[in-house]
Protein backbone atom coordinates (compact mmCIF):
# COMPACT_ATOMS: atom_id res chain seq x y z
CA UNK A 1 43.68 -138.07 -116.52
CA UNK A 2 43.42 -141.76 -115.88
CA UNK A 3 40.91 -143.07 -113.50
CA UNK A 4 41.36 -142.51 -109.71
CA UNK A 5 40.59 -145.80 -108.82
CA UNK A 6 42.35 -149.04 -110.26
CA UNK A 7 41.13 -149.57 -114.00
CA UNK A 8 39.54 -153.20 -113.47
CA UNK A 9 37.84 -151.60 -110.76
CA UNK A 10 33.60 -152.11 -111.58
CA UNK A 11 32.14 -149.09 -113.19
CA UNK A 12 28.96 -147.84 -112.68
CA UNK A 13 25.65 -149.83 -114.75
CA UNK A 14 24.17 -147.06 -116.45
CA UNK A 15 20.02 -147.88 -117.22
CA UNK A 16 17.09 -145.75 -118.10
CA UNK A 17 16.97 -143.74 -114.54
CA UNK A 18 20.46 -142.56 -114.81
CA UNK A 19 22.28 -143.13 -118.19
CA UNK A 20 22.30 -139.02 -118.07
CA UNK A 21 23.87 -138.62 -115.12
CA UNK A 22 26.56 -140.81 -116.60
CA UNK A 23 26.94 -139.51 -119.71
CA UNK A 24 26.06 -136.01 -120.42
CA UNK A 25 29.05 -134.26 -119.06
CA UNK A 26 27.03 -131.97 -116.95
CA UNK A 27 25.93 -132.19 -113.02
CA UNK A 28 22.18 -133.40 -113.94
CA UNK A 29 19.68 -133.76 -111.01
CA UNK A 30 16.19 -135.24 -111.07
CA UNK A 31 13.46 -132.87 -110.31
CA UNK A 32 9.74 -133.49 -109.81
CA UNK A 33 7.40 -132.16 -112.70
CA UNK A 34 4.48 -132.52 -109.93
CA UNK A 35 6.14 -130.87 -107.19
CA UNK A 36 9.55 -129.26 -108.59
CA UNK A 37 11.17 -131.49 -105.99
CA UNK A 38 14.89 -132.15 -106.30
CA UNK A 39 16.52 -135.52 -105.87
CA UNK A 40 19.28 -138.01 -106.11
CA UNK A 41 20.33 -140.64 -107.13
CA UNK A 42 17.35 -140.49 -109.56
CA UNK A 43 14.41 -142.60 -108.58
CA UNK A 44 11.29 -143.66 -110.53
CA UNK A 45 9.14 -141.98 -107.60
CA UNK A 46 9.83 -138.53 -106.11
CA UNK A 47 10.74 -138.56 -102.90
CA UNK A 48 8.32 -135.62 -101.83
CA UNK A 49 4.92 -135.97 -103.32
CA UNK A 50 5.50 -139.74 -104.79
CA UNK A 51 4.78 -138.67 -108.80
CA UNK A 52 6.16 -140.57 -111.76
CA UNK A 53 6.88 -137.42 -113.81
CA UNK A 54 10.63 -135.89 -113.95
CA UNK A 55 12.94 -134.17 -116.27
CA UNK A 56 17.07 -133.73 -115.63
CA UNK A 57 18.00 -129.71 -113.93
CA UNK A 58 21.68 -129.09 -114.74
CA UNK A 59 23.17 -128.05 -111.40
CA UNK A 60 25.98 -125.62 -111.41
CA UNK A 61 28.31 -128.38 -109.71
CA UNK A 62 29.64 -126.45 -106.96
CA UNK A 63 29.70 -127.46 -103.46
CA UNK A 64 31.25 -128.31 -99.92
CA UNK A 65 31.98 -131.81 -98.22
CA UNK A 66 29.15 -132.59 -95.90
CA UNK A 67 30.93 -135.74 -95.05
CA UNK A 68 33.92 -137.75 -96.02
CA UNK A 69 36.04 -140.97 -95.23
CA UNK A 70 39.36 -142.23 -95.62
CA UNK A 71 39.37 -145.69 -96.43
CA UNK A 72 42.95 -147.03 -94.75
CA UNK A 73 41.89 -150.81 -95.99
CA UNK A 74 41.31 -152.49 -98.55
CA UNK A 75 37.97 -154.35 -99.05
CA UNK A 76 39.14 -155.52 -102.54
CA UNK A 77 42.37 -157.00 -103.93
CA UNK A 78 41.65 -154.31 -106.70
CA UNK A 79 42.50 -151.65 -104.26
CA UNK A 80 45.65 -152.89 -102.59
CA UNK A 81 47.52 -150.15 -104.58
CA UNK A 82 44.93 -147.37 -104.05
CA UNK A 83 45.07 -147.12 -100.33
CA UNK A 84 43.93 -144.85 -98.62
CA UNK A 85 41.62 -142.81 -100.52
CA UNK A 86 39.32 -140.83 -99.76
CA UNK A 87 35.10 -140.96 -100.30
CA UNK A 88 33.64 -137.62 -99.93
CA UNK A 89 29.66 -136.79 -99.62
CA UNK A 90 29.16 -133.61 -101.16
CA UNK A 91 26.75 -131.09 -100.61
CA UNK A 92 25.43 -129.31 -103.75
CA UNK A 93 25.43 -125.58 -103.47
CA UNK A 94 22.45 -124.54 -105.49
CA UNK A 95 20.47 -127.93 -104.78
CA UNK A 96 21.09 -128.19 -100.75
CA UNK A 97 18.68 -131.09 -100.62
CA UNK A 98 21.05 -132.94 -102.46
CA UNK A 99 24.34 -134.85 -101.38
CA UNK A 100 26.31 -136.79 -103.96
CA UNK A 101 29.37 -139.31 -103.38
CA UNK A 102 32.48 -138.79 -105.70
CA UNK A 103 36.20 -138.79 -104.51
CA UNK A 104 38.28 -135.50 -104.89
CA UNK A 105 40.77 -135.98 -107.46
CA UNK A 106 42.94 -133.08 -106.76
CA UNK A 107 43.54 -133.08 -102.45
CA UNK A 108 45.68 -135.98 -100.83
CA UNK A 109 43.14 -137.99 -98.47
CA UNK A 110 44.23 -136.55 -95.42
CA UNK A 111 43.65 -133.47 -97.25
CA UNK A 112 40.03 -133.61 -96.27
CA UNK A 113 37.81 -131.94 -94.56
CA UNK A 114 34.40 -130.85 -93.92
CA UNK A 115 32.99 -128.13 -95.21
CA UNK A 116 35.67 -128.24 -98.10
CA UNK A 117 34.54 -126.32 -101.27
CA UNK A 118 34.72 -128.36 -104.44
CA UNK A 119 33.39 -128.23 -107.94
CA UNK A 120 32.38 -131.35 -110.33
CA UNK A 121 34.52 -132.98 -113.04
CA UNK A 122 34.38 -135.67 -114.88
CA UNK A 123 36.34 -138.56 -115.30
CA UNK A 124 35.86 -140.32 -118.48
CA UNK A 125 36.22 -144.01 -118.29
CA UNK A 126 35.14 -147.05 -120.87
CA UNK A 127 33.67 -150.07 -119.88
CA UNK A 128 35.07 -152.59 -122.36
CA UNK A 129 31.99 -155.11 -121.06
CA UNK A 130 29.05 -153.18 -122.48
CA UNK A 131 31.13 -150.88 -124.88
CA UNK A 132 29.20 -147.80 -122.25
CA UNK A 133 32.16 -144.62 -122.63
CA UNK A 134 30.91 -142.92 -119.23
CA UNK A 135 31.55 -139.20 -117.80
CA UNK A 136 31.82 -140.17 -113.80
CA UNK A 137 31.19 -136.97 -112.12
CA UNK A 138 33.93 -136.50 -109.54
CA UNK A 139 35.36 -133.53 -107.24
CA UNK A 140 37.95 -131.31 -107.25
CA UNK A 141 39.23 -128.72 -104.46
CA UNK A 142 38.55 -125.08 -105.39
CA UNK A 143 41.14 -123.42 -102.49
């Protein structure tokens, strides 16, 4: 599967907080060691009870759209081609506290809706800058 949006578009920076989340090829969440809150994106203080001390929960990867949009222009010459897509916030199942942004690979834009159930994928992409081969968690409908 080649990338959903244009190759030259910009890739994600991977760095210490969330290198993981980018590369493992699982749904990883950060959760709290203090308080066994969950969060995202991952932070370098939880959200809850403001400790320094995390580790990575897998997450099943199933969820719903909470929110989406349909994006009808384009804000970059890169995405001329692309238009319209669709952005999706997605609600994890097991981790309700936590909403992620992806596009749905599989559903036409106008395809969308909330409450939508979806499941993560990945789409592998290399960024020939910093030689980083990434796993991009995205979405795909499970109707």
């Amino acid at each position: 599967m080649g990338r959903y949006l244009p190759e030259a578009w910009p890739l994600p920076s991977p760095d210490g907080l969330n290198r993981d989340y980018f590369s493992a090829g699982r749904l990883l969440v950060q959760q709290c060691t203090a308080c066994g809150a969950v969060q995202h994106p991952p932070e370098e203080v939880c959200f809850r009870c403001q400790s320094f001390r995390f580790h990575n929960v897998e997450s099943a990867g199933l969820g719903h759209v909470y929110s989406y949009i349909v994006a009808h222009y384009a804000v970059s010459p890169l995405l001329k081609e692309s238009v319209p897509y669709g952005i999706a916030l997605v609600q994890l199942d097991d981790y309700p506290d936590v909403r992620i942004v992806g596009n749905v690979l599989n559903l036409p834009p106008e395809a969308l809706r909330i409450g939508l159930p979806v499941r993560v994928i990945f789409e592998a992409a290399a960024d020939e800058e910093t030689g980083d081969h990434l796993l991009v968690p995205q979405w795909e409908a499970v109707e």
